[in-house]
N, C-alpha and C. Protein backbone atom coordinates (compact mmCIF):
# COMPACT_ATOMS: atom_id res chain seq x y z
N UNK A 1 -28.08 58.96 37.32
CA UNK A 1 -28.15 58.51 35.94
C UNK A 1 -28.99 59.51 35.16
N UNK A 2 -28.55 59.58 33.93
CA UNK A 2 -29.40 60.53 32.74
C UNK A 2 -30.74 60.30 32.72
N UNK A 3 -31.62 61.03 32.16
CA UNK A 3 -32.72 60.69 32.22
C UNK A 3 -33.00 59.95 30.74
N UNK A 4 -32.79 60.14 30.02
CA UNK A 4 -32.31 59.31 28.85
C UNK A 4 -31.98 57.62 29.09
N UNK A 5 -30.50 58.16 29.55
CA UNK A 5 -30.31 56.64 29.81
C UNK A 5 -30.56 55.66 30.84
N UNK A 6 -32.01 56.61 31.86
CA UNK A 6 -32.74 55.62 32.39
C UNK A 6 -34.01 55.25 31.59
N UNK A 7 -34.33 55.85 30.72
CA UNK A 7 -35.43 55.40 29.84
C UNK A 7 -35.37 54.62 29.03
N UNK A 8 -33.94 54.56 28.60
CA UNK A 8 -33.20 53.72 27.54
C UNK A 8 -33.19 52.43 27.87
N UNK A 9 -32.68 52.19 29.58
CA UNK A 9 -32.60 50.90 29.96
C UNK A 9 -34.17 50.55 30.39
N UNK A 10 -35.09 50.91 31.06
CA UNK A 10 -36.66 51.11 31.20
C UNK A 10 -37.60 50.29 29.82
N UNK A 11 -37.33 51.24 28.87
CA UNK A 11 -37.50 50.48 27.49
C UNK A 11 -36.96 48.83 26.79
N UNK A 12 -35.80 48.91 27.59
CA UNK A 12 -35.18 47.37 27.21
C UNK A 12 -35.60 46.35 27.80
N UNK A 13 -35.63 47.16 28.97
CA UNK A 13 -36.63 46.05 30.07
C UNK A 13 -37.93 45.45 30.10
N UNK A 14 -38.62 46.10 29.96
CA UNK A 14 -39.79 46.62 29.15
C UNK A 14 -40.45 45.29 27.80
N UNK A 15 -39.03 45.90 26.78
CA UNK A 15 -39.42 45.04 25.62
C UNK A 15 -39.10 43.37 26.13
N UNK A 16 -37.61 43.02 26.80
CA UNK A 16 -36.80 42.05 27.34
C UNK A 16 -38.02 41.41 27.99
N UNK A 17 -39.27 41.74 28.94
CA UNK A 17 -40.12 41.37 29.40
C UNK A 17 -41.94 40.56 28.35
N UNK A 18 -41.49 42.15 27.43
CA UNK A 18 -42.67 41.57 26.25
C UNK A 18 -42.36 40.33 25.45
N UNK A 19 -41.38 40.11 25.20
CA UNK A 19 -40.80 39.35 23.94
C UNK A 19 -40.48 37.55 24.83
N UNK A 20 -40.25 38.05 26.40
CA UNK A 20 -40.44 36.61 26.74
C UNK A 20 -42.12 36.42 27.12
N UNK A 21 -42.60 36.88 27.59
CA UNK A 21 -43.70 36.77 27.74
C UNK A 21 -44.68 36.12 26.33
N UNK A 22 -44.50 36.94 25.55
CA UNK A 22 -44.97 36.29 24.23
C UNK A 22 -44.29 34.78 23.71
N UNK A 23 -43.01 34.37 23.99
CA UNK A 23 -42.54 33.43 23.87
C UNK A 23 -43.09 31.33 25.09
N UNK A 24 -43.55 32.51 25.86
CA UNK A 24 -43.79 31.74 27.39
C UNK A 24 -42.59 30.91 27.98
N UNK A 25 -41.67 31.80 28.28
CA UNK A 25 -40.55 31.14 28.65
C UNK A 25 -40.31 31.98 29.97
N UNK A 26 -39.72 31.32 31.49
CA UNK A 26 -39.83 32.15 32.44
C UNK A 26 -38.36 32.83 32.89
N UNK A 27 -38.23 33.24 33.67
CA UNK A 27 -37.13 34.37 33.40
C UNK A 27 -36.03 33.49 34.16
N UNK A 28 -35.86 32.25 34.82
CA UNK A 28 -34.75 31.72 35.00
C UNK A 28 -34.17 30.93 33.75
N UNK A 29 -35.20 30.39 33.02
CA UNK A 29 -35.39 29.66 31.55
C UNK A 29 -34.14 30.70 31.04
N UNK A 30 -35.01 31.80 30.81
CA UNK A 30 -33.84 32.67 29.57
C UNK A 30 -32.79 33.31 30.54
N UNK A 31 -32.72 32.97 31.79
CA UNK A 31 -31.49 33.53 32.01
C UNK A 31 -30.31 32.13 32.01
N UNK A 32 -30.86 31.52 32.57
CA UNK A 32 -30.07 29.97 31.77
C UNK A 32 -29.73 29.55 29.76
N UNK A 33 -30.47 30.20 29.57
CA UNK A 33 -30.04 30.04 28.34
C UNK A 33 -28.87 31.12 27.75
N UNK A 34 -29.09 32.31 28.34
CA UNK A 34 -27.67 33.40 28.39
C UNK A 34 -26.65 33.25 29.43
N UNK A 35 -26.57 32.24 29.94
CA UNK A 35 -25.50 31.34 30.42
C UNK A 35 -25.72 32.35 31.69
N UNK A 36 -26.36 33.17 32.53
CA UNK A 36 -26.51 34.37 33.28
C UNK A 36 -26.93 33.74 34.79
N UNK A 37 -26.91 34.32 35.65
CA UNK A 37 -27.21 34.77 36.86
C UNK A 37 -28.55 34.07 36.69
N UNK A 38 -29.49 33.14 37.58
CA UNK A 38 -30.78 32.58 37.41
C UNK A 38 -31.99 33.78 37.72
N UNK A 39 -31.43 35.36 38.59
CA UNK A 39 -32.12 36.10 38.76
C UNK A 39 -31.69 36.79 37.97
N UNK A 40 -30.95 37.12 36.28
CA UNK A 40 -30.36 38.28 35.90
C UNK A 40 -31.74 38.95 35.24
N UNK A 41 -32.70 38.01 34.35
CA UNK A 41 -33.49 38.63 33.36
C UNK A 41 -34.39 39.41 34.26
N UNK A 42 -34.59 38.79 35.57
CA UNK A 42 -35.66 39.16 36.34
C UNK A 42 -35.69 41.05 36.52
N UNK A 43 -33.83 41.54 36.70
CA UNK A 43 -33.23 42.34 37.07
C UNK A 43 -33.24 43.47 36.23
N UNK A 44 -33.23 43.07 35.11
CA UNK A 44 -33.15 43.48 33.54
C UNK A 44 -34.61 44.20 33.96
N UNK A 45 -35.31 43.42 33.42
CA UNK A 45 -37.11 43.72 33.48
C UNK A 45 -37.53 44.89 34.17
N UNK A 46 -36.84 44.58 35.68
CA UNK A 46 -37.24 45.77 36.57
C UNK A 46 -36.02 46.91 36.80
N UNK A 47 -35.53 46.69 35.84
CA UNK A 47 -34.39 48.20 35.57
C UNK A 47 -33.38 48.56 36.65
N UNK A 48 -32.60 47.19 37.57
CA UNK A 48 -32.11 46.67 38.56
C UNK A 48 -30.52 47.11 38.24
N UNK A 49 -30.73 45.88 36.67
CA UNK A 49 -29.36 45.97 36.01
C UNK A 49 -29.24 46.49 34.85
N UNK A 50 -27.71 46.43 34.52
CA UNK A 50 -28.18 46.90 33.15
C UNK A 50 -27.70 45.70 31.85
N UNK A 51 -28.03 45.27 30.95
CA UNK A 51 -27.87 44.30 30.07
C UNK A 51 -27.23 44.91 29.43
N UNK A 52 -25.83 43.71 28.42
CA UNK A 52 -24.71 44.17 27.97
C UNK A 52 -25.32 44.14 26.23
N UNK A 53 -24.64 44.86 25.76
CA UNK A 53 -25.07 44.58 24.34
C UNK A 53 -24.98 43.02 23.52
N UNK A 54 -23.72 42.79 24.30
CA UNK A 54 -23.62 41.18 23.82
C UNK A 54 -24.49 40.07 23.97
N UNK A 55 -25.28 40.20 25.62
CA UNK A 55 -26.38 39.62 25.90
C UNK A 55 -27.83 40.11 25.08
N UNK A 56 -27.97 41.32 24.59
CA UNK A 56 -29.13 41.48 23.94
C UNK A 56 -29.00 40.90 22.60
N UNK A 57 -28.15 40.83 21.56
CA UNK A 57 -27.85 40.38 20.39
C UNK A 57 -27.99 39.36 20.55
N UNK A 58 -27.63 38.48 21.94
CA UNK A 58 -28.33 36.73 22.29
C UNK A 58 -29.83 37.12 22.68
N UNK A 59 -30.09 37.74 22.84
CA UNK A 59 -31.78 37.75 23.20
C UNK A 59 -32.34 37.80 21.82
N UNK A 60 -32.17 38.28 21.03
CA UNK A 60 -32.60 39.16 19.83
C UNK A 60 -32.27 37.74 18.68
N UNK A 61 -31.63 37.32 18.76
CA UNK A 61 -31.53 35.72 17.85
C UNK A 61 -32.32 34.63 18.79
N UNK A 62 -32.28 34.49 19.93
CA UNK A 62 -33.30 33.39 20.83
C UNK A 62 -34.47 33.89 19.90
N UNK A 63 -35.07 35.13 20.11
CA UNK A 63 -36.43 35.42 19.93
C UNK A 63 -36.61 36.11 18.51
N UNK A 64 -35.60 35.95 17.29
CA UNK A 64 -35.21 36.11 16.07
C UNK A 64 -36.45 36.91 15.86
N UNK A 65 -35.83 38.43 16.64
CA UNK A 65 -35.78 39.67 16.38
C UNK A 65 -34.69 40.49 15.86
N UNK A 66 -34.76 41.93 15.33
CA UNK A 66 -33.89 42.75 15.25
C UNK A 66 -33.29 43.27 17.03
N UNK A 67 -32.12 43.70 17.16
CA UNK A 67 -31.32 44.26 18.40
C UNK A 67 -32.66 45.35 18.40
N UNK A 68 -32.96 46.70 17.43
CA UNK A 68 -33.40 47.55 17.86
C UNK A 68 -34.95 47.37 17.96
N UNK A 69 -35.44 46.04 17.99
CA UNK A 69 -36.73 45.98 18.69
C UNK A 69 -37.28 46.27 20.00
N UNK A 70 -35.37 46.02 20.63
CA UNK A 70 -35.83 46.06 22.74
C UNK A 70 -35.65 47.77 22.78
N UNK A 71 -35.42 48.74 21.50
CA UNK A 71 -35.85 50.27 21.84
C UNK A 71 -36.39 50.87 21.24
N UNK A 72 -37.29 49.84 20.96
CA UNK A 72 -39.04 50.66 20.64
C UNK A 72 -39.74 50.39 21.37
């Protein structure tokens, strides 16, 4: 993989981790709520998998943020 687009996903994970954390919701919580895998967010976080754009645009209204908050 690019080195880019392992930083890219690193960063999503990253934020995907900050934004529940600040929420206090645990990572089977929000992976049940993205209808997902009970280990997906966990996967996400630690740069396992990679999250679809469709699932972040549901992350990003749960936690009524902008999409390009999870790449900063």
């Amino acid at each position: 993989m690019s080195s880019f687009k392992e930083e890219t996903y690193r960063t999503i994970g990253k934020n995907v981790r900050k934004y529940r954390k600040a929420s206090k919701i645990s990572q089977e919580k929000l992976s049940e709520i993205l209808n997902a895998n009970s280990k997906f967010i966990g996967h996400v976080e630690r740069f396992e998998r990679y999250i679809s754009l469709k699932k972040l645009i549901e992350l990003a209204e749960y936690f009524n943020i902008s999409v390009k908050d999870f790449f900063e």
